[in-house]
PDB file of N, CA and C in Angstrom:
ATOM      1  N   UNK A   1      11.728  29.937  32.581  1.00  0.00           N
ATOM      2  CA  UNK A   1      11.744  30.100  31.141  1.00  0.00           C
ATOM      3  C   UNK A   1      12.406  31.398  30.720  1.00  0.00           C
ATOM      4  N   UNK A   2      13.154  32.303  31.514  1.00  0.00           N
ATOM      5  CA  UNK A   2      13.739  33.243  31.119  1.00  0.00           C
ATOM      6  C   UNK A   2      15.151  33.691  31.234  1.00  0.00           C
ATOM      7  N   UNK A   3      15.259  32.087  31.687  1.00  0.00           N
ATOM      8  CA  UNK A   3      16.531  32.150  31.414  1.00  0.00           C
ATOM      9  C   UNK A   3      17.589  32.486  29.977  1.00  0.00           C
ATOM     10  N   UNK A   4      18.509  32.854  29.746  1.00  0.00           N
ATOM     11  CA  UNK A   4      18.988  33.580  29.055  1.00  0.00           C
ATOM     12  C   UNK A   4      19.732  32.039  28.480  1.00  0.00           C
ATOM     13  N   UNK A   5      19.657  31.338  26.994  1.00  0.00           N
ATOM     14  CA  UNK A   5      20.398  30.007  26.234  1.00  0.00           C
ATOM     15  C   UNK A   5      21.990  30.552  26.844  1.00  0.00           C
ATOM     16  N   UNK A   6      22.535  29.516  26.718  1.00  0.00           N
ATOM     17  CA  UNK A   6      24.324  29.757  26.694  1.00  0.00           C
ATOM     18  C   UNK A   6      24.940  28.658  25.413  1.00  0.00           C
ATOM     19  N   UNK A   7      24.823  29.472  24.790  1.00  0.00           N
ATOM     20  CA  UNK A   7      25.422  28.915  22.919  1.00  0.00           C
ATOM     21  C   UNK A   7      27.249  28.674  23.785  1.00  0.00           C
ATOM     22  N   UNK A   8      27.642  27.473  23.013  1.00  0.00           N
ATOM     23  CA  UNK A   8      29.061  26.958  23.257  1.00  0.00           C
ATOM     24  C   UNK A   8      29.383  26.490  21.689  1.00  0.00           C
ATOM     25  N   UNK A   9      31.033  26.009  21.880  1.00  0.00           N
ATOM     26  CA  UNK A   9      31.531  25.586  20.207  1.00  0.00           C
ATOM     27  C   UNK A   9      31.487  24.129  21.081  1.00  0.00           C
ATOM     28  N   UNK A  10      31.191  23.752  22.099  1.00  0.00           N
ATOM     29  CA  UNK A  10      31.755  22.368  22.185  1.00  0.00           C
ATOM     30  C   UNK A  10      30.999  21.294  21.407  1.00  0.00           C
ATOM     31  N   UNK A  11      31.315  19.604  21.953  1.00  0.00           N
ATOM     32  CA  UNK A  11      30.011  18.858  21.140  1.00  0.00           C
ATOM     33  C   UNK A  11      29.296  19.060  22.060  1.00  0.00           C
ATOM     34  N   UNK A  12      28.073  18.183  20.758  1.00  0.00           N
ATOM     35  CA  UNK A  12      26.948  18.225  21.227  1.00  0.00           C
ATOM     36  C   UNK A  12      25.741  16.927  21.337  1.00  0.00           C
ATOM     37  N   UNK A  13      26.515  15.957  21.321  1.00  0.00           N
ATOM     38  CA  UNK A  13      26.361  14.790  21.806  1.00  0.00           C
ATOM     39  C   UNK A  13      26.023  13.494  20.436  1.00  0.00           C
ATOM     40  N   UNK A  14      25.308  13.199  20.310  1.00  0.00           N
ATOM     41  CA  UNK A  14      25.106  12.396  19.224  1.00  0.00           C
ATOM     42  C   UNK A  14      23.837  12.236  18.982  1.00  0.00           C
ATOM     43  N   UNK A  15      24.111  13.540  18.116  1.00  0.00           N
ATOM     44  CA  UNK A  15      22.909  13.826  16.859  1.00  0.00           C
ATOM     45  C   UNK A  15      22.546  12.523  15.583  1.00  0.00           C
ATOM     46  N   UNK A  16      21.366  12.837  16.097  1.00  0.00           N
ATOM     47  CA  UNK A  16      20.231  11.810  14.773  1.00  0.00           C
ATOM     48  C   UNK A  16      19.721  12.306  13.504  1.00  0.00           C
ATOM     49  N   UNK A  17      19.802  12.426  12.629  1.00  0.00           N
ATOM     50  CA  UNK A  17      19.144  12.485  11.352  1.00  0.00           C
ATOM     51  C   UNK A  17      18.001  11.638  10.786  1.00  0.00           C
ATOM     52  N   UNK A  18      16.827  12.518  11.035  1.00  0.00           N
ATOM     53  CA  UNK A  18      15.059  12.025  10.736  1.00  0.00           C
ATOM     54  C   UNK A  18      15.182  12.634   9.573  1.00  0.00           C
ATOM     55  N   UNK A  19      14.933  11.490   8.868  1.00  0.00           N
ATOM     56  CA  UNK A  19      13.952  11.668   7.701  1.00  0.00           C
ATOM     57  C   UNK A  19      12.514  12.810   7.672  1.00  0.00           C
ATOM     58  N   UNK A  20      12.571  13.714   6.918  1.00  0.00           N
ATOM     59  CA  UNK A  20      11.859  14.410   6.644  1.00  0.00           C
ATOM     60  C   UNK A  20      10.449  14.341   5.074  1.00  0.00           C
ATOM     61  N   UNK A  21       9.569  13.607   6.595  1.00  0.00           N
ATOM     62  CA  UNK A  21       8.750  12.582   5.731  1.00  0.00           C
ATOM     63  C   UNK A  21       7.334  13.715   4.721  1.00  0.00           C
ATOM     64  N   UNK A  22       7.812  14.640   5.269  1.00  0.00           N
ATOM     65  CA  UNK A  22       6.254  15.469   4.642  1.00  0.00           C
ATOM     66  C   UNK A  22       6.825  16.100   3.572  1.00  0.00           C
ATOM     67  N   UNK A  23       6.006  15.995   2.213  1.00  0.00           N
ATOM     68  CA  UNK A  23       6.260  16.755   0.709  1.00  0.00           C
ATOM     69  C   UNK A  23       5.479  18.049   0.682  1.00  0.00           C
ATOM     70  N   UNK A  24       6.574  19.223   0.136  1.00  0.00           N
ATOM     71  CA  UNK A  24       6.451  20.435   0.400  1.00  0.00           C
ATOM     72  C   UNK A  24       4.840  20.917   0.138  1.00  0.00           C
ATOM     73  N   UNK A  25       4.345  21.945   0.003  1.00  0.00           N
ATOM     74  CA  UNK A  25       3.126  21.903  -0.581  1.00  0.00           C
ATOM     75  C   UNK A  25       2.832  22.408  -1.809  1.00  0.00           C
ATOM     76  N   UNK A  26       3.665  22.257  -2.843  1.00  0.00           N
ATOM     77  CA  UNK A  26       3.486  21.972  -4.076  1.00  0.00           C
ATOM     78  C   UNK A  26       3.454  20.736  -4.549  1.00  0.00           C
ATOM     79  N   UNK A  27       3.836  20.006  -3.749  1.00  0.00           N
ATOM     80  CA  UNK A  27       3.646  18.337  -4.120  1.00  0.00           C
ATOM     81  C   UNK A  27       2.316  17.736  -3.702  1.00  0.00           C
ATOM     82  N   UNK A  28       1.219  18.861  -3.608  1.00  0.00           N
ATOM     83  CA  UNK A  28       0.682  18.366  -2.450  1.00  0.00           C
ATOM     84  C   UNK A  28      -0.971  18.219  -3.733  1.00  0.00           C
ATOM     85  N   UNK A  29      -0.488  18.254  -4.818  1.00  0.00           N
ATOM     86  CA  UNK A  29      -1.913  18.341  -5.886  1.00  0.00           C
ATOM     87  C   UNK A  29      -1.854  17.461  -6.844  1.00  0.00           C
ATOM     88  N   UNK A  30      -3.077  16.241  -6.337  1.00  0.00           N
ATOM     89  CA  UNK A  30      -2.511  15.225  -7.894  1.00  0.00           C
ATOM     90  C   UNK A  30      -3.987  14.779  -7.278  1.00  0.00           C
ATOM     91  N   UNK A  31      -4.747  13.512  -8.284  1.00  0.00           N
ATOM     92  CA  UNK A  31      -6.089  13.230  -8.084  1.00  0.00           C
ATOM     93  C   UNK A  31      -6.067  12.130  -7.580  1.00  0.00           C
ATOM     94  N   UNK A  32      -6.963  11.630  -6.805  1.00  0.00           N
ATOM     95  CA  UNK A  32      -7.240  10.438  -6.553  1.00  0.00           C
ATOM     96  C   UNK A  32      -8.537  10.167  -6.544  1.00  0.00           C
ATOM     97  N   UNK A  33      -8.755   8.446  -5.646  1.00  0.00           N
ATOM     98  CA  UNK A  33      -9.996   8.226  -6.033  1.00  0.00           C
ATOM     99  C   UNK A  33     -10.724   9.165  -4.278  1.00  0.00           C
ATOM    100  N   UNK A  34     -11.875   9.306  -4.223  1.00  0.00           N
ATOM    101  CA  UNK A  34     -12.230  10.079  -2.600  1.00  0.00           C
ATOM    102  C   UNK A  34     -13.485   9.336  -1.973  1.00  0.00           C
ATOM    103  N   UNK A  35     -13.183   9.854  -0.714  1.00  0.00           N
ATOM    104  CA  UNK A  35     -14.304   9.260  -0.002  1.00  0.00           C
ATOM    105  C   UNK A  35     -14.849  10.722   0.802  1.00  0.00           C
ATOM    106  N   UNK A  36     -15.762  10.687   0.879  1.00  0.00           N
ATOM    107  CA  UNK A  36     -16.084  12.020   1.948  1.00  0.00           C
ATOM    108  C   UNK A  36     -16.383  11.645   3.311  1.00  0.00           C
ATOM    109  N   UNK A  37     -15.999  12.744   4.135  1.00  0.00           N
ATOM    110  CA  UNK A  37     -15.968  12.467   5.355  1.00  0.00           C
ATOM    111  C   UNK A  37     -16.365  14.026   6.212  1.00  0.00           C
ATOM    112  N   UNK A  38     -16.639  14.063   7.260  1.00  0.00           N
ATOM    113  CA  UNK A  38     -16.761  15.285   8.134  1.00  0.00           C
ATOM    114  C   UNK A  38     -15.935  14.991   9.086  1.00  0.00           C
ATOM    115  N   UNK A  39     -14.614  16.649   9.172  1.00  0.00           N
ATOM    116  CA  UNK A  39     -13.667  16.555   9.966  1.00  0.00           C
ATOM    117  C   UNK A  39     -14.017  18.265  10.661  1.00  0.00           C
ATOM    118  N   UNK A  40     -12.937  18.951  11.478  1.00  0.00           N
ATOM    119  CA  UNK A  40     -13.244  19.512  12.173  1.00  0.00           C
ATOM    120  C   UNK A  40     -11.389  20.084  12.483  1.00  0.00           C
ATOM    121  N   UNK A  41     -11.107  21.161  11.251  1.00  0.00           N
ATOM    122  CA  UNK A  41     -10.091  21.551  11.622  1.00  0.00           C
ATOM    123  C   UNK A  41      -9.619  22.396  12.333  1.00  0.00           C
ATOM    124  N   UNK A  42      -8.342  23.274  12.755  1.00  0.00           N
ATOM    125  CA  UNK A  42      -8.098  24.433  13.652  1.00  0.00           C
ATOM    126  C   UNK A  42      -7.685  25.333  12.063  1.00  0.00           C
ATOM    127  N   UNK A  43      -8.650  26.689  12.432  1.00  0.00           N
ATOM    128  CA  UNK A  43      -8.937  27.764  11.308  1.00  0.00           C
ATOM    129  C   UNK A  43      -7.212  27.747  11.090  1.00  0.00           C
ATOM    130  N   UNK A  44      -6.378  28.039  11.941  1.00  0.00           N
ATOM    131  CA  UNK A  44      -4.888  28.214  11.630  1.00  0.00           C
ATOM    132  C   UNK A  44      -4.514  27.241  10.880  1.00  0.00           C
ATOM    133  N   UNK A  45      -4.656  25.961  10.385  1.00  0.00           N
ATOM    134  CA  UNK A  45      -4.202  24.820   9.689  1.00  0.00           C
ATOM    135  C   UNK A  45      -5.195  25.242   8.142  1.00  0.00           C
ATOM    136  N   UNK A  46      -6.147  25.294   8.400  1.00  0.00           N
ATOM    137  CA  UNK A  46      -7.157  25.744   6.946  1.00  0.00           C
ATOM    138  C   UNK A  46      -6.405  26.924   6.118  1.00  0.00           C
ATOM    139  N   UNK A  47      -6.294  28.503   7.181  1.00  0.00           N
ATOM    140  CA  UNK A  47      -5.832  29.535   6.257  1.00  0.00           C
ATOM    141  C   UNK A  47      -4.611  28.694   6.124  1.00  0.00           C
ATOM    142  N   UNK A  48      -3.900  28.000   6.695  1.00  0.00           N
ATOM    143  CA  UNK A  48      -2.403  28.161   5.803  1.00  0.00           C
ATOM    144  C   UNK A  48      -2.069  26.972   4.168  1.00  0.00           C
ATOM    145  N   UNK A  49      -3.258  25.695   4.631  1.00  0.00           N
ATOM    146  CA  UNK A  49      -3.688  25.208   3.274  1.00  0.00           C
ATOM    147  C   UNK A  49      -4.158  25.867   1.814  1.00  0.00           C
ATOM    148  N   UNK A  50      -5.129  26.948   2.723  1.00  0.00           N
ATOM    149  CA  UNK A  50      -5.715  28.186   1.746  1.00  0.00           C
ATOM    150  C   UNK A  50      -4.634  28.976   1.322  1.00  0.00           C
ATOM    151  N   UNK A  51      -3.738  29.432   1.778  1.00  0.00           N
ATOM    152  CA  UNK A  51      -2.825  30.461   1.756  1.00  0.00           C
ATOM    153  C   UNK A  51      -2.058  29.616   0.523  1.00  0.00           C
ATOM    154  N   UNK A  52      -1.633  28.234   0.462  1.00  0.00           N
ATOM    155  CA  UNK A  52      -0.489  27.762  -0.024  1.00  0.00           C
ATOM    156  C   UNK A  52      -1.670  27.393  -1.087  1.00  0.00           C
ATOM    157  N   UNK A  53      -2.483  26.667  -1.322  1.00  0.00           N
ATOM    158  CA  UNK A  53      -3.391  26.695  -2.714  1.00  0.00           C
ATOM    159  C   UNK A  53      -3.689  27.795  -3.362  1.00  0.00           C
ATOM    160  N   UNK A  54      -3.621  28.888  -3.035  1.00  0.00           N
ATOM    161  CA  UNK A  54      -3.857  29.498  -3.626  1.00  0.00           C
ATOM    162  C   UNK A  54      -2.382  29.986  -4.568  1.00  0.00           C
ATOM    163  N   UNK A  55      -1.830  30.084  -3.913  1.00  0.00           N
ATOM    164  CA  UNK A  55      -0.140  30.589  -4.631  1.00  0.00           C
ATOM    165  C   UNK A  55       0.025  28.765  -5.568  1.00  0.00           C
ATOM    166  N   UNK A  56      -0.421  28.063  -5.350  1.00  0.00           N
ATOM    167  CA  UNK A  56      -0.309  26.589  -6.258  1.00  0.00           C
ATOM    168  C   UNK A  56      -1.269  27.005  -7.212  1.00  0.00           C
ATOM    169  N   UNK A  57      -2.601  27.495  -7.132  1.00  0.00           N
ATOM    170  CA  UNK A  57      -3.404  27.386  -7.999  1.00  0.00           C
ATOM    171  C   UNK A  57      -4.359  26.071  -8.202  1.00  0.00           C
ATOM    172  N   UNK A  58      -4.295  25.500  -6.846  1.00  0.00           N
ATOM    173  CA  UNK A  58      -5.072  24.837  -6.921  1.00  0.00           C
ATOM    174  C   UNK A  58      -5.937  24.408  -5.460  1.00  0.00           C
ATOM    175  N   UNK A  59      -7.020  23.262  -5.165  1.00  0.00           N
ATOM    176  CA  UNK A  59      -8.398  23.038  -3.840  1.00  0.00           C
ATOM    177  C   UNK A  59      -7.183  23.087  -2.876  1.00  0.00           C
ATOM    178  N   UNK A  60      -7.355  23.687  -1.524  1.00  0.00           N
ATOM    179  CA  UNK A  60      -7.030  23.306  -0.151  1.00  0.00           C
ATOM    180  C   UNK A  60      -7.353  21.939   0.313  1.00  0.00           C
ATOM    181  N   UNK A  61      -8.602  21.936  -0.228  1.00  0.00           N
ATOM    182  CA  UNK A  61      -8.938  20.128   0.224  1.00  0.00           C
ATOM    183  C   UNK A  61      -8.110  19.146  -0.483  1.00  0.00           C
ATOM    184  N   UNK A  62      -7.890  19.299  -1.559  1.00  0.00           N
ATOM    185  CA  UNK A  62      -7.017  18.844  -2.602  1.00  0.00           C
ATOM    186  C   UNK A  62      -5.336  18.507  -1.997  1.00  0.00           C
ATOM    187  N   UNK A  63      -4.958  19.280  -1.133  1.00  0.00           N
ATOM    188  CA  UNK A  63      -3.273  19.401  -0.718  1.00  0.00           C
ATOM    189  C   UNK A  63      -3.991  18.570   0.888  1.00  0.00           C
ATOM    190  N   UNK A  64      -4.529  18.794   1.324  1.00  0.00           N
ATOM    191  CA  UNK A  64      -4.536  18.542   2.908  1.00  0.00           C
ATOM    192  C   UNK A  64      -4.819  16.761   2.612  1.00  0.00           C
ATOM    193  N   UNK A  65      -5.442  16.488   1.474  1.00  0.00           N
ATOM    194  CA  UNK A  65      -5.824  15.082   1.296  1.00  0.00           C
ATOM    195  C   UNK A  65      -4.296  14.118   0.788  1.00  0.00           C
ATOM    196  N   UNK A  66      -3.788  15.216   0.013  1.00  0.00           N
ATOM    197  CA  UNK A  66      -2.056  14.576  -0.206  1.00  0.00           C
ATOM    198  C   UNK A  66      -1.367  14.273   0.516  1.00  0.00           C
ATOM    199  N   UNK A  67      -1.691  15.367   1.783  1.00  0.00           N
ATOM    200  CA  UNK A  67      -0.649  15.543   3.100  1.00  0.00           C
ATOM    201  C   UNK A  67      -0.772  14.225   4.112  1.00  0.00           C
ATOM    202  N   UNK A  68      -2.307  13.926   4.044  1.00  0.00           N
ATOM    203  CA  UNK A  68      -2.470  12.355   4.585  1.00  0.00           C
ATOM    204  C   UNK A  68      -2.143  11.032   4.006  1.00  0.00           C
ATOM    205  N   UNK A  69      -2.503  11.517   2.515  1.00  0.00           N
ATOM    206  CA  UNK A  69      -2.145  10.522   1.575  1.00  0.00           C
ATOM    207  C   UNK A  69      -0.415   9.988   1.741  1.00  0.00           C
ATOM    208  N   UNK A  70       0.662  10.859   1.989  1.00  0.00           N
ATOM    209  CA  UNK A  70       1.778  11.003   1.858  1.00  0.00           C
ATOM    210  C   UNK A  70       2.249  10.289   3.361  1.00  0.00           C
ATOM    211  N   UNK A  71       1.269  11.031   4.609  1.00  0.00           N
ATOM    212  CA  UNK A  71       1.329   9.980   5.874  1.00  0.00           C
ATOM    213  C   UNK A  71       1.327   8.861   5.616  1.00  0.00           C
ATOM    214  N   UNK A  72       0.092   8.009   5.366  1.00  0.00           N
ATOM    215  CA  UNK A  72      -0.334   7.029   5.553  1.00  0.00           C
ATOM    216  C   UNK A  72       0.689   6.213   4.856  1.00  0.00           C
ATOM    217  N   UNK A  73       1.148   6.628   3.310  1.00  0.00           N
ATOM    218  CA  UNK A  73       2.314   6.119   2.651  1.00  0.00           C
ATOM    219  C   UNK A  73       3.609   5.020   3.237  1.00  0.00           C
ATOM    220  N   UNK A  74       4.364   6.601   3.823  1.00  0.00           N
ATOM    221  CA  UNK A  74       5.046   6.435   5.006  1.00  0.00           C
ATOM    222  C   UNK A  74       5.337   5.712   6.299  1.00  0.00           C
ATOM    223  N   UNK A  75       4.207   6.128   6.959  1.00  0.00           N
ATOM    224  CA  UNK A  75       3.897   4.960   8.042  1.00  0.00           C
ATOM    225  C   UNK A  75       3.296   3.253   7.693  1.00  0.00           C
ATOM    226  N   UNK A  76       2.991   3.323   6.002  1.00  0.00           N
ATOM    227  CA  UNK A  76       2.348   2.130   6.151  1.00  0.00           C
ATOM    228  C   UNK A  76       3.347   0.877   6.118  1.00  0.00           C
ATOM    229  N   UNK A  77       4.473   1.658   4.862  1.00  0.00           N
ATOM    230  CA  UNK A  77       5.493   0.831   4.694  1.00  0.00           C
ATOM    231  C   UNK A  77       6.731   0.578   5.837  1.00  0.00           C
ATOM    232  N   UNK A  78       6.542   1.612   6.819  1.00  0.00           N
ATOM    233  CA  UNK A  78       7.435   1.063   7.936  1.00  0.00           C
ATOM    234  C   UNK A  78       6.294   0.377   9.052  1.00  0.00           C
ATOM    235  N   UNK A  79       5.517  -0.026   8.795  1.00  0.00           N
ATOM    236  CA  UNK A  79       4.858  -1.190   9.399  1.00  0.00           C
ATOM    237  C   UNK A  79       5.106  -2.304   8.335  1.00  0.00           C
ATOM    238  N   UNK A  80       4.674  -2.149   7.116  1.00  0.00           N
ATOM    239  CA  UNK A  80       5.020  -3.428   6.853  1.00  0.00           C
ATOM    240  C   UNK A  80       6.331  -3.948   6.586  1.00  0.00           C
ATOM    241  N   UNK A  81       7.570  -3.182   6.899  1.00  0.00           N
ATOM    242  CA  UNK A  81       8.452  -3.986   7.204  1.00  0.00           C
ATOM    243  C   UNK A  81       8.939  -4.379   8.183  1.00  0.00           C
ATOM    244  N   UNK A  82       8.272  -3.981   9.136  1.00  0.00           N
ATOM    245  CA  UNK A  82       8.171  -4.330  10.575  1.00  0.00           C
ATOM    246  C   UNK A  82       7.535  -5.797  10.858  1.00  0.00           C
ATOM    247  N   UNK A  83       6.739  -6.027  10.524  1.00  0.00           N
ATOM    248  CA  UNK A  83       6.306  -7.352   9.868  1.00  0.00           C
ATOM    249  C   UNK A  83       6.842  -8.352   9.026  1.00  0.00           C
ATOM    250  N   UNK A  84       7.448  -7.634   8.199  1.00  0.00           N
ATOM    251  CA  UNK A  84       8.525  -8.968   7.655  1.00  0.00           C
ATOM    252  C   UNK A  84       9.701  -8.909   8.737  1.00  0.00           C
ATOM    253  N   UNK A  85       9.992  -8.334   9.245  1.00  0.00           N
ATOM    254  CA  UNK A  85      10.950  -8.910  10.258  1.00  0.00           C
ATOM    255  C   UNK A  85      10.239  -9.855  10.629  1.00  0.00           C
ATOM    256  N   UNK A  86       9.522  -9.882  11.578  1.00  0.00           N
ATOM    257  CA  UNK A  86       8.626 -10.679  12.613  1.00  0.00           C
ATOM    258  C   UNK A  86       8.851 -11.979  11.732  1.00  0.00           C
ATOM    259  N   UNK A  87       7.767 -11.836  10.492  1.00  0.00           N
ATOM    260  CA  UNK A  87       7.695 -13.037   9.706  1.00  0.00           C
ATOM    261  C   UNK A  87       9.104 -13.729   9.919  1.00  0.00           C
ATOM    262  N   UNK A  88       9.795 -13.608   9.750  1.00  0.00           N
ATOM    263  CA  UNK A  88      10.858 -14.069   9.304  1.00  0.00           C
ATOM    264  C   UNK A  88      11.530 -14.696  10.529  1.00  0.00           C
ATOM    265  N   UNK A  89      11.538 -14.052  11.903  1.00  0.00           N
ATOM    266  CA  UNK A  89      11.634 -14.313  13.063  1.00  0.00           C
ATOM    267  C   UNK A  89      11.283 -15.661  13.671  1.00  0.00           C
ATOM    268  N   UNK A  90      10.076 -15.950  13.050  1.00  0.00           N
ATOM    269  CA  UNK A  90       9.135 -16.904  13.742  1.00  0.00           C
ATOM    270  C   UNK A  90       8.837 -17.701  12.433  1.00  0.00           C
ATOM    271  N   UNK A  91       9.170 -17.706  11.072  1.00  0.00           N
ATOM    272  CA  UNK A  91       9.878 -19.261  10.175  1.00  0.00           C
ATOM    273  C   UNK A  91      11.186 -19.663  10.375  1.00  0.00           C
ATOM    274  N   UNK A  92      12.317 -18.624  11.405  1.00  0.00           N
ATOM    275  CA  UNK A  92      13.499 -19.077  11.928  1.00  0.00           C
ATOM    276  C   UNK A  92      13.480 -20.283  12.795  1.00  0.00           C
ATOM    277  N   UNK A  93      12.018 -20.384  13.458  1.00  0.00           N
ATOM    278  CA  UNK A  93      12.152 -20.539  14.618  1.00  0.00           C
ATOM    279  C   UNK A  93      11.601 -22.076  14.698  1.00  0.00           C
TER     280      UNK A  93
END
């Protein structure tokens, strides 16, 4: 691991572009309906929720619940079109 990088101008093979699925954390405060639950975070993930609510002006619990909210979003709809493929696969068929 100490080896020293060797930066070049050549290529660099064939780069992918990911979608950058997480909204900053000002996007991260709007209401919904809640359920409560007991979780069990790492203090480093809390102060930096805390850190960024507070410069928002608004709950840490409040942004960390967006941040899943915004997952689940995401991943739900590329399952369900993962599924209409399928569907569609197997009324071809």
């Amino acid at each position: 691991m100490n080896a020293r990088i060797k930066y070049t101008d050549g290529p660099i093979g064939d780069p992918k572009v990911i979608r950058d699925m997480l909204p900053s954390p000002d996007q991260l405060a709007f209401r919904d309906k809640d359920v409560k639950i007991t979780i069990t975070l790492s203090k480093r993930s809390v102060d930096f929720f805390k850190d960024q609510a507070a410069k928002s002006e608004t709950q840490y619990q409040r942004m960390i619940r967006r941040l899943l909210d915004a997952y689940v979003e995401t991943h739900s709809s590329a399952l369900t079109g993962r599924r209409k493929r399928a569907d569609r696969k197997r009324s071809a068929v």
